[in-house]
PDB file of N, CA and C in Angstrom:
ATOM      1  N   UNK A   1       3.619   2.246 -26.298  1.00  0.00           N
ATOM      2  CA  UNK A   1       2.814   1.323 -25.534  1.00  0.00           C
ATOM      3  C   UNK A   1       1.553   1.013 -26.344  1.00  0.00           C
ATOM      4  N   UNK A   2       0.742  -0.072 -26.224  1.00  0.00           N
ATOM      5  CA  UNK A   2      -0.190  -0.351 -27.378  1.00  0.00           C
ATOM      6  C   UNK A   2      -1.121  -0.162 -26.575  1.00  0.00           C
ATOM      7  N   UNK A   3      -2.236   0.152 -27.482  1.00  0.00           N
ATOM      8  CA  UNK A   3      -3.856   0.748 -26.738  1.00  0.00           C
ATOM      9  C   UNK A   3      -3.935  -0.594 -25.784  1.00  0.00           C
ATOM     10  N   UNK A   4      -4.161  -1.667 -25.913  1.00  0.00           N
ATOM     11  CA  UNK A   4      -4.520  -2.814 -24.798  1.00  0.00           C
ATOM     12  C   UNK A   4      -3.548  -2.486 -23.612  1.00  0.00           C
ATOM     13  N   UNK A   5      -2.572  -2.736 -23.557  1.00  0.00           N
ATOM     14  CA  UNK A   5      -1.725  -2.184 -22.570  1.00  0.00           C
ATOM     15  C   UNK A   5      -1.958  -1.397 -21.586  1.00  0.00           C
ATOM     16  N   UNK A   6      -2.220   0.168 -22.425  1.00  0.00           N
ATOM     17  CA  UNK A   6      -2.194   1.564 -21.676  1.00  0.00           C
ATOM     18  C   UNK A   6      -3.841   1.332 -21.069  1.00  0.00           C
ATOM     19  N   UNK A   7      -5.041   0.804 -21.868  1.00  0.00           N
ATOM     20  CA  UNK A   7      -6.382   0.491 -21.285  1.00  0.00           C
ATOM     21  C   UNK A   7      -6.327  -0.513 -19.896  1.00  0.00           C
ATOM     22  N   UNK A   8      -5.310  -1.081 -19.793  1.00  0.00           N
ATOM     23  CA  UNK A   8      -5.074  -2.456 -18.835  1.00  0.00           C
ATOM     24  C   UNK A   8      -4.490  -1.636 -17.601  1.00  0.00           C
ATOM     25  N   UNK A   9      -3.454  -0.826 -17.859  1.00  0.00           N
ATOM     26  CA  UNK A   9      -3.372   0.394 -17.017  1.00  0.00           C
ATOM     27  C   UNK A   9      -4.331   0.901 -16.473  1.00  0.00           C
ATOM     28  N   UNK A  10      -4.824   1.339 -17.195  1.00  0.00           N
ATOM     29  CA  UNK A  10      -5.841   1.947 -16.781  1.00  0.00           C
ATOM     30  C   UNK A  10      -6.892   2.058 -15.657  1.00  0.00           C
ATOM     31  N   UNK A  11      -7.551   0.861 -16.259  1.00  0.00           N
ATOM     32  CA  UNK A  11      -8.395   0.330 -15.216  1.00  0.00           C
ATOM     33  C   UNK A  11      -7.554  -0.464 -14.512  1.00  0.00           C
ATOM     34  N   UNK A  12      -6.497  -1.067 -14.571  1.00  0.00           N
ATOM     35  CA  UNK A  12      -5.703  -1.454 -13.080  1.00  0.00           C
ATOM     36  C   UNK A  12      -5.633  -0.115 -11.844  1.00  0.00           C
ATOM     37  N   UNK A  13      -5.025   0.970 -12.408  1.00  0.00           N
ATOM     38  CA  UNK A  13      -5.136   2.278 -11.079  1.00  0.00           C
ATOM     39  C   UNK A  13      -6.300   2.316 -10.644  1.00  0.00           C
ATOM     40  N   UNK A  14      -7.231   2.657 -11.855  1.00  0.00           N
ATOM     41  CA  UNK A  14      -8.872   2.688 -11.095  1.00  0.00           C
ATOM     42  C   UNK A  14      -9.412   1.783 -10.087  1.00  0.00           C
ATOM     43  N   UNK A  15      -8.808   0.316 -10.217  1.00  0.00           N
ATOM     44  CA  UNK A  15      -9.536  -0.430  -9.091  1.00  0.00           C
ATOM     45  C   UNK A  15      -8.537  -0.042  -8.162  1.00  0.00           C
ATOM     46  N   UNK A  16      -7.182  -0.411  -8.008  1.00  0.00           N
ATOM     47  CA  UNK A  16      -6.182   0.195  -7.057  1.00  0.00           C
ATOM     48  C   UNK A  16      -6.877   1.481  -5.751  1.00  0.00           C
ATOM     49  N   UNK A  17      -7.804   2.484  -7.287  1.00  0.00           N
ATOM     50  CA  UNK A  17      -8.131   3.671  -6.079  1.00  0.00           C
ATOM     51  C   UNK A  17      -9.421   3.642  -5.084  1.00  0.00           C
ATOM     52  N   UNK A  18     -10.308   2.233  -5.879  1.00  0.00           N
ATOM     53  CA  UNK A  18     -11.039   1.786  -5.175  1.00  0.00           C
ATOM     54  C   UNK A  18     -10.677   1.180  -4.519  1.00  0.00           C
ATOM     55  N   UNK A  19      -9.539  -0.150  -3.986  1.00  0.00           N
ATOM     56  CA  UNK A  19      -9.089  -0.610  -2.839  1.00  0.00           C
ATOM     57  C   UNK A  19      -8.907   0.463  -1.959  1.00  0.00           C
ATOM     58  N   UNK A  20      -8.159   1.464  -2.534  1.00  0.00           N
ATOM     59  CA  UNK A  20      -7.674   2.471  -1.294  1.00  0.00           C
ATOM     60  C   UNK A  20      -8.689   3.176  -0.888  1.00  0.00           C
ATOM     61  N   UNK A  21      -9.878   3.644  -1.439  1.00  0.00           N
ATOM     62  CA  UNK A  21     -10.744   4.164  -0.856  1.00  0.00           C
ATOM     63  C   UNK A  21     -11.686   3.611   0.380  1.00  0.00           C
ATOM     64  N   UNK A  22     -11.680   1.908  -0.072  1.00  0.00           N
ATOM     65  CA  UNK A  22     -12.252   0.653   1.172  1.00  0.00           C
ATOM     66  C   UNK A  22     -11.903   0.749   1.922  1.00  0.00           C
ATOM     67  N   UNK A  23     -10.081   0.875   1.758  1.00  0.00           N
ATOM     68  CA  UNK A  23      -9.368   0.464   2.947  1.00  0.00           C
ATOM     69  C   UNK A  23      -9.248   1.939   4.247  1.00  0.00           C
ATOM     70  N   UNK A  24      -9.183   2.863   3.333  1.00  0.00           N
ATOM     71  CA  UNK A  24      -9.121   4.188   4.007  1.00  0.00           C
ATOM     72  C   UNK A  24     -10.505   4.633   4.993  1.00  0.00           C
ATOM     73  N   UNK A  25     -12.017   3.978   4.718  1.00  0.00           N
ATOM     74  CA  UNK A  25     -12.912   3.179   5.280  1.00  0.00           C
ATOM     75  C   UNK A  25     -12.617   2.517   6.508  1.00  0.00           C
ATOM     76  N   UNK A  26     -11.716   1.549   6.396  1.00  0.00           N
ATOM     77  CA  UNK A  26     -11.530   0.778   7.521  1.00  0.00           C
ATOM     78  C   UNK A  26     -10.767   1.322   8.588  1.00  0.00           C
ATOM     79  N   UNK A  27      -9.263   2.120   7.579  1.00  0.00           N
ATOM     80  CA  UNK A  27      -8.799   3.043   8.822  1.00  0.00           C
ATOM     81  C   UNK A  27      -9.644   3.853  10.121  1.00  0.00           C
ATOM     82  N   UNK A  28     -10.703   4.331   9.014  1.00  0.00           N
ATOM     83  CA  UNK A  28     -11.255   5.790   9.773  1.00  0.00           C
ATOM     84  C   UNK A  28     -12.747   5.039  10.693  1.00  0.00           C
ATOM     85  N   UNK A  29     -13.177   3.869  10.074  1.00  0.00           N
ATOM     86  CA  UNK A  29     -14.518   3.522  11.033  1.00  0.00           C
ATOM     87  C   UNK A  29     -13.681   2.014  11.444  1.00  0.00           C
ATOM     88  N   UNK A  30     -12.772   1.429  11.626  1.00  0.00           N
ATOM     89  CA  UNK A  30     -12.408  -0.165  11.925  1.00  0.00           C
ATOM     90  C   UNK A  30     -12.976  -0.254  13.187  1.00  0.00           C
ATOM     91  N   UNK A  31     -13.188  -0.941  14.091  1.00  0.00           N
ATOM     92  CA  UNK A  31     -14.155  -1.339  15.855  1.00  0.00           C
ATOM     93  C   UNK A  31     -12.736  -1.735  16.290  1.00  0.00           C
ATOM     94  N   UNK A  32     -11.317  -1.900  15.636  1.00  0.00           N
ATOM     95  CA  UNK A  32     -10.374  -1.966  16.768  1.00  0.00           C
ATOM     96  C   UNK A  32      -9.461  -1.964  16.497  1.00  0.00           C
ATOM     97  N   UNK A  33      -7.933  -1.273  17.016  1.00  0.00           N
ATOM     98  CA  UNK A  33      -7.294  -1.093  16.369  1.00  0.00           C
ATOM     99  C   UNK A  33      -6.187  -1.774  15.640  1.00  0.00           C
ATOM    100  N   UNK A  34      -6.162  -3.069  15.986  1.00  0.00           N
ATOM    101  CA  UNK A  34      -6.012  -4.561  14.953  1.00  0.00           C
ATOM    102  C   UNK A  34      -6.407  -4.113  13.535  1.00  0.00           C
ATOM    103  N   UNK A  35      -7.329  -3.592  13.348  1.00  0.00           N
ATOM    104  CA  UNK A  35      -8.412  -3.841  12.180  1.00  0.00           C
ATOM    105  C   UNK A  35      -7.624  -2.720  11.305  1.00  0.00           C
ATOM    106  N   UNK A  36      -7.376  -1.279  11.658  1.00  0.00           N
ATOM    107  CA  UNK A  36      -6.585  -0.094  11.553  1.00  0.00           C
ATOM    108  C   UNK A  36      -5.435  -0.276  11.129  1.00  0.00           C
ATOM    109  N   UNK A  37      -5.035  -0.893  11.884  1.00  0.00           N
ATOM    110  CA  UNK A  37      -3.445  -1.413  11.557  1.00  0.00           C
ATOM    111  C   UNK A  37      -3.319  -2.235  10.147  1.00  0.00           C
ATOM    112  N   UNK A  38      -3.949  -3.585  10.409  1.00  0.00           N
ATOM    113  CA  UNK A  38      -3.901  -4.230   8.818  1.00  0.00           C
ATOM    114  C   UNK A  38      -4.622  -3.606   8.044  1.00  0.00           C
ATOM    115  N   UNK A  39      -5.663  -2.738   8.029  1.00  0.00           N
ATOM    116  CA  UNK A  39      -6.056  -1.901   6.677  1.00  0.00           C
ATOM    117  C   UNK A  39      -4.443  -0.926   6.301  1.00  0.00           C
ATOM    118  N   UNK A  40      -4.425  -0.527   7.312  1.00  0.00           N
ATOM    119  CA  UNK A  40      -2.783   0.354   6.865  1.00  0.00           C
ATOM    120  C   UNK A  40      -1.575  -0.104   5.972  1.00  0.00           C
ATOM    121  N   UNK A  41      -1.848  -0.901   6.736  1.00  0.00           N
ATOM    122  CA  UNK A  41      -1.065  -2.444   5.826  1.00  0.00           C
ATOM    123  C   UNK A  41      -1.134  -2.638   4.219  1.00  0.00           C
ATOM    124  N   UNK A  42      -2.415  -2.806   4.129  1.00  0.00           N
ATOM    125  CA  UNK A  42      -2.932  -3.129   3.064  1.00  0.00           C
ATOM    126  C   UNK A  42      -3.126  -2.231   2.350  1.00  0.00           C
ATOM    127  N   UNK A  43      -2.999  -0.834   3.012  1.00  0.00           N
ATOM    128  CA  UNK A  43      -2.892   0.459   2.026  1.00  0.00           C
ATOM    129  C   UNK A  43      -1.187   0.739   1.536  1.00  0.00           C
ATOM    130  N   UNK A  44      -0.075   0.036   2.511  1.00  0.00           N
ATOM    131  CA  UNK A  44       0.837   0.289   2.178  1.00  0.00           C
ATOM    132  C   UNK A  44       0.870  -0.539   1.030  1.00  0.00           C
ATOM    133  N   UNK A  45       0.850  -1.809   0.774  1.00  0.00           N
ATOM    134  CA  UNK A  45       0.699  -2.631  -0.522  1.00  0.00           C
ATOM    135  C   UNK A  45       0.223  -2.009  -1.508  1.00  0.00           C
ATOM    136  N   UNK A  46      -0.921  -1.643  -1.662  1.00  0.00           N
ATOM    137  CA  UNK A  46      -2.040  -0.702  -2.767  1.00  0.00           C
ATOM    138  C   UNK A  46      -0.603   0.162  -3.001  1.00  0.00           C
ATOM    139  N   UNK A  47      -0.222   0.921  -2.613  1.00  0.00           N
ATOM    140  CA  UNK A  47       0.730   1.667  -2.996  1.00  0.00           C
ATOM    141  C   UNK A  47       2.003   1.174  -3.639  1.00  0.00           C
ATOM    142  N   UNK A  48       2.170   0.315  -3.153  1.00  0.00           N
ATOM    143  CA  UNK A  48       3.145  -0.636  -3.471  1.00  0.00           C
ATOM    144  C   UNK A  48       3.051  -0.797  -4.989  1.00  0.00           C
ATOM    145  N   UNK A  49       1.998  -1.306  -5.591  1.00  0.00           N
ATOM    146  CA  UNK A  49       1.687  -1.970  -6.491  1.00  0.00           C
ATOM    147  C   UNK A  49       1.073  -1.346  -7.547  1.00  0.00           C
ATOM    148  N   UNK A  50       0.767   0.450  -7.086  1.00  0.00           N
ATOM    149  CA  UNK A  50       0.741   1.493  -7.696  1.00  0.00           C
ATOM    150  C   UNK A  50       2.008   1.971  -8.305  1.00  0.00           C
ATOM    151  N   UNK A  51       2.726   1.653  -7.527  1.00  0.00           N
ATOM    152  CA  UNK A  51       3.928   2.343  -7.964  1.00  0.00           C
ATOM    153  C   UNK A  51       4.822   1.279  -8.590  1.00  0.00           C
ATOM    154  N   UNK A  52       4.700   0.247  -9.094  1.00  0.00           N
ATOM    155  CA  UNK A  52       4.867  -1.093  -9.742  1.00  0.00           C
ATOM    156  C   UNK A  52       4.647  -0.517 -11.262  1.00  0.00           C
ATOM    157  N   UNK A  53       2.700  -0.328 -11.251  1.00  0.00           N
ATOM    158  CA  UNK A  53       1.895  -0.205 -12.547  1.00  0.00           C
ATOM    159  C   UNK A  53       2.502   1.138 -13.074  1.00  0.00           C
ATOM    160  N   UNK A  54       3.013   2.179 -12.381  1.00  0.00           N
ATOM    161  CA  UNK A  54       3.824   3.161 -12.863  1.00  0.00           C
ATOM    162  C   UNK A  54       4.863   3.219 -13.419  1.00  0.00           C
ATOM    163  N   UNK A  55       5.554   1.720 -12.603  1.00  0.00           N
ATOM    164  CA  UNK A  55       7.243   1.715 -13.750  1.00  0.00           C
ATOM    165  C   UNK A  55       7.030   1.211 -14.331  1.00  0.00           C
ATOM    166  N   UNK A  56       6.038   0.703 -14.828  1.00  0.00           N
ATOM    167  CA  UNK A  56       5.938  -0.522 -16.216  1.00  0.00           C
ATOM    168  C   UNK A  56       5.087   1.045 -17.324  1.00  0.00           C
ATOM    169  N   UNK A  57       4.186   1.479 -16.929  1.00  0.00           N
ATOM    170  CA  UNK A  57       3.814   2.544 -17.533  1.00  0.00           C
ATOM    171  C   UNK A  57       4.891   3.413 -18.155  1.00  0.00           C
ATOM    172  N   UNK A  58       4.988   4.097 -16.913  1.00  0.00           N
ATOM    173  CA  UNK A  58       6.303   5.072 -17.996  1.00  0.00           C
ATOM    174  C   UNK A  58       7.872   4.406 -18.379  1.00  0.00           C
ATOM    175  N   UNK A  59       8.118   3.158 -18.178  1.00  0.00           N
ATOM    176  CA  UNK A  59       8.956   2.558 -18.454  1.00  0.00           C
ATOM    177  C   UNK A  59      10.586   2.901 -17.956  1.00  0.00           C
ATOM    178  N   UNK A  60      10.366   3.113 -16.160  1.00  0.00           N
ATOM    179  CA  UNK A  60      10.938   3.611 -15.379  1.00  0.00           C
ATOM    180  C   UNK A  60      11.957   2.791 -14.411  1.00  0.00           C
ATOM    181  N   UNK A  61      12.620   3.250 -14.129  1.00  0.00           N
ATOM    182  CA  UNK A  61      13.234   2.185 -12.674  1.00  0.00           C
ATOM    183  C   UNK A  61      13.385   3.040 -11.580  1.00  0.00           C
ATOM    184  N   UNK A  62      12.909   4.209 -11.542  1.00  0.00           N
ATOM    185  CA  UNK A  62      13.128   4.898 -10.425  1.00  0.00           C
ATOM    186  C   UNK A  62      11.585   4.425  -9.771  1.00  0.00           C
ATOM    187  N   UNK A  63      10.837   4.240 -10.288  1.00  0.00           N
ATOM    188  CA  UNK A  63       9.678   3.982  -9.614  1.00  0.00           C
ATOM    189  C   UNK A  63       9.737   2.689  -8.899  1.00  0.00           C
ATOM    190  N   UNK A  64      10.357   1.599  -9.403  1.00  0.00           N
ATOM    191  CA  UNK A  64      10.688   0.199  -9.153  1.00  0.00           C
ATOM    192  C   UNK A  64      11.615   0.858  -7.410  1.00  0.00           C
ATOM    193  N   UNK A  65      12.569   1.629  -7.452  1.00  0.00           N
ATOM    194  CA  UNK A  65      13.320   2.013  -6.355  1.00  0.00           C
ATOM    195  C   UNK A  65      12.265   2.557  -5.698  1.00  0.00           C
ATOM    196  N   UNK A  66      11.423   3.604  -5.818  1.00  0.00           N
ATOM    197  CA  UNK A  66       9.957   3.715  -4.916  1.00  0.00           C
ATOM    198  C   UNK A  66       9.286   3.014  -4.221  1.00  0.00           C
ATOM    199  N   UNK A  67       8.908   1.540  -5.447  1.00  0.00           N
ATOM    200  CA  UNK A  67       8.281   0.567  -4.377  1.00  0.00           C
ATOM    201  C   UNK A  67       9.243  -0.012  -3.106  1.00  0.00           C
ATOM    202  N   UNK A  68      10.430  -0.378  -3.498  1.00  0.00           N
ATOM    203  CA  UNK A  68      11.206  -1.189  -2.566  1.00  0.00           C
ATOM    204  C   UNK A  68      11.240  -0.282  -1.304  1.00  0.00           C
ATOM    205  N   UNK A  69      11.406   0.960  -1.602  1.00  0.00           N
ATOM    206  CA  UNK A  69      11.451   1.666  -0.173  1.00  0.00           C
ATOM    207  C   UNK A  69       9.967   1.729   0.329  1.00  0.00           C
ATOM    208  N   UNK A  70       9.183   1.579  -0.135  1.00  0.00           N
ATOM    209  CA  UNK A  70       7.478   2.256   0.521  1.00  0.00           C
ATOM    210  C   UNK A  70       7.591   0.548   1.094  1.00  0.00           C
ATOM    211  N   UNK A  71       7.982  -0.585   0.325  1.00  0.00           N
ATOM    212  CA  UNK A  71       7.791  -1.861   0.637  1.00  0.00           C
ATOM    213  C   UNK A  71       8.435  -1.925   2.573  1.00  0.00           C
ATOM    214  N   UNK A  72       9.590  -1.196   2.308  1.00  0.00           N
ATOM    215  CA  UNK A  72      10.895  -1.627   3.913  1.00  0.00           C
ATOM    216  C   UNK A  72       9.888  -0.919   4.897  1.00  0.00           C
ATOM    217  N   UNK A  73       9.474   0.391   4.283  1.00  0.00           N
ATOM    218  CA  UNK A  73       8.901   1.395   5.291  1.00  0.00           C
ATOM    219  C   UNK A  73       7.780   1.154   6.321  1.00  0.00           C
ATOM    220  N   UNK A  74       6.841   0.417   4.902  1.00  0.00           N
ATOM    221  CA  UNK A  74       5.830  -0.625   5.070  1.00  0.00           C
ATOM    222  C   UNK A  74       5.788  -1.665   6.229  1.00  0.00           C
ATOM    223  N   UNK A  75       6.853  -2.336   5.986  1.00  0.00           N
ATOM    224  CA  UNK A  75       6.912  -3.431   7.077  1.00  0.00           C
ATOM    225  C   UNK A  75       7.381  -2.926   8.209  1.00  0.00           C
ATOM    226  N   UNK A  76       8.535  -2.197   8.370  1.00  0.00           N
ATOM    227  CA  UNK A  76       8.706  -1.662   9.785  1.00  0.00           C
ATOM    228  C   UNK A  76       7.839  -0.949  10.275  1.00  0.00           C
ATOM    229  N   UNK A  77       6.891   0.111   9.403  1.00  0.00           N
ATOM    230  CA  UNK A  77       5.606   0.172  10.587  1.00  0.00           C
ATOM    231  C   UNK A  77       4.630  -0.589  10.911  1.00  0.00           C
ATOM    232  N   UNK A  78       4.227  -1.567  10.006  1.00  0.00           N
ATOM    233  CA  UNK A  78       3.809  -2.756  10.359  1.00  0.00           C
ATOM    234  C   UNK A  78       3.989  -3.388  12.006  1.00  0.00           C
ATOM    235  N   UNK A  79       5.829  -3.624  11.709  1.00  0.00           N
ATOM    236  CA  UNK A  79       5.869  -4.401  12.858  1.00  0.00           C
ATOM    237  C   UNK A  79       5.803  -3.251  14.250  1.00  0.00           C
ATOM    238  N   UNK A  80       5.824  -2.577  13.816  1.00  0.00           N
ATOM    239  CA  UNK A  80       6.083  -1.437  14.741  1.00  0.00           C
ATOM    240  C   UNK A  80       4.986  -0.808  16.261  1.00  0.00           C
ATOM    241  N   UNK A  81       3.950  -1.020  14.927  1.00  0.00           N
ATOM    242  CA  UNK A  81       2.294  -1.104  15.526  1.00  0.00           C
ATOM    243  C   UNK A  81       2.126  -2.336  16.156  1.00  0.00           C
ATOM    244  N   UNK A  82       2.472  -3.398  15.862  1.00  0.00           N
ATOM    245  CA  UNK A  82       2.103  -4.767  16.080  1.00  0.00           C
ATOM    246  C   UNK A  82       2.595  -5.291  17.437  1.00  0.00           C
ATOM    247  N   UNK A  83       3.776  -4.674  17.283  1.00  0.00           N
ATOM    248  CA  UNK A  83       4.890  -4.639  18.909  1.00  0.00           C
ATOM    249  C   UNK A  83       4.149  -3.702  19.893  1.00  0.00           C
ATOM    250  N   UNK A  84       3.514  -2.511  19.497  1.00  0.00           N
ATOM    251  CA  UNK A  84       3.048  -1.501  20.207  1.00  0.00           C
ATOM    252  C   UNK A  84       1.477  -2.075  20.907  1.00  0.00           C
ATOM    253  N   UNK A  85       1.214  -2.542  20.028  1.00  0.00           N
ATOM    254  CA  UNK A  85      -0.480  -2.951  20.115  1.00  0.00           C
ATOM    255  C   UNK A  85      -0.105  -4.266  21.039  1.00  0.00           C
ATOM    256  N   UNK A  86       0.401  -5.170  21.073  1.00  0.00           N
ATOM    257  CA  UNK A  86       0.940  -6.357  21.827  1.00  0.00           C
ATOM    258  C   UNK A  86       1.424  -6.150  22.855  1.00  0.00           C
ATOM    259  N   UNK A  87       2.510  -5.321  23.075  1.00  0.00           N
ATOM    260  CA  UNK A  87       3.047  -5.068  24.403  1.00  0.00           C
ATOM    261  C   UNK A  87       3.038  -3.080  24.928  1.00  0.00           C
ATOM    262  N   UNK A  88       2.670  -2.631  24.415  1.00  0.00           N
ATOM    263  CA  UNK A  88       2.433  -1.077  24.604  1.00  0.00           C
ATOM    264  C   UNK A  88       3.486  -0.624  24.629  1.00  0.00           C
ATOM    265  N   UNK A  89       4.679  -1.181  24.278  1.00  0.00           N
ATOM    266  CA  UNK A  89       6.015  -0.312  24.087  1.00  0.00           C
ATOM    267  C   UNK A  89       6.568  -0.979  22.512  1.00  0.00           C
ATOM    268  N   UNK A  90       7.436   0.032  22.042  1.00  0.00           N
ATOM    269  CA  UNK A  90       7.974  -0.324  21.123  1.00  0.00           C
ATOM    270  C   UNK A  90       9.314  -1.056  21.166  1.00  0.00           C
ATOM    271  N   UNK A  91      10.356  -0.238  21.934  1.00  0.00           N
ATOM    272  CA  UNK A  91      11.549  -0.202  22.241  1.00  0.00           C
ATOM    273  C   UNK A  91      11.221  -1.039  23.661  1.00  0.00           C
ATOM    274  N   UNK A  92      12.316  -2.190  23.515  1.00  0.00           N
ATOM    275  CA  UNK A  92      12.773  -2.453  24.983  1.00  0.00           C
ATOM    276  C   UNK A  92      14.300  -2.352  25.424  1.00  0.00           C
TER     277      UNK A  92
END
């Protein structure tokens, strides 16, 4: 991997851990739980896209299979909360 590359890495995770640190912020102080929910959201992405900069890093595809599942997992709790928060049940 060439020094520009692995430096581009680099500081790509570093801001990554600053999104997640904002967002983990919003989880723990958000004013409602709308706000909770899409920070969660948006932490599932951060991860997402962590684990992206990882298969290109170590030059992987198991990590690529990581994201797609954190991606499915992602959205079904997404909608999951969203159904819950909307109508107070999940299941009808």
């Amino acid at each position: 991997m060439s020094p520009l590359l692995s430096g581009a890495v680099a500081v790509t995770l570093g801001l990554y851990a600053v999104a997640m640190l904002l967002a983990l912020v919003r989880v723990l102080r958000g004013p409602r739980a709308q706000d909770r929910v899409l920070a969660l959201d948006f932490m599932f992405i951060v991860v997402l896209l962590v684990m992206m900069v990882l298969a290109i890093r170590y030059d992987s595809r198991m990590y690529f299979e990581g994201a797609l599942l954190i991606a499915l997992f992602g959205f079904v709790g997404s909608f999951a909360m969203a159904k819950f928060l909307l109508r107070g049940e999940v299941i009808e």
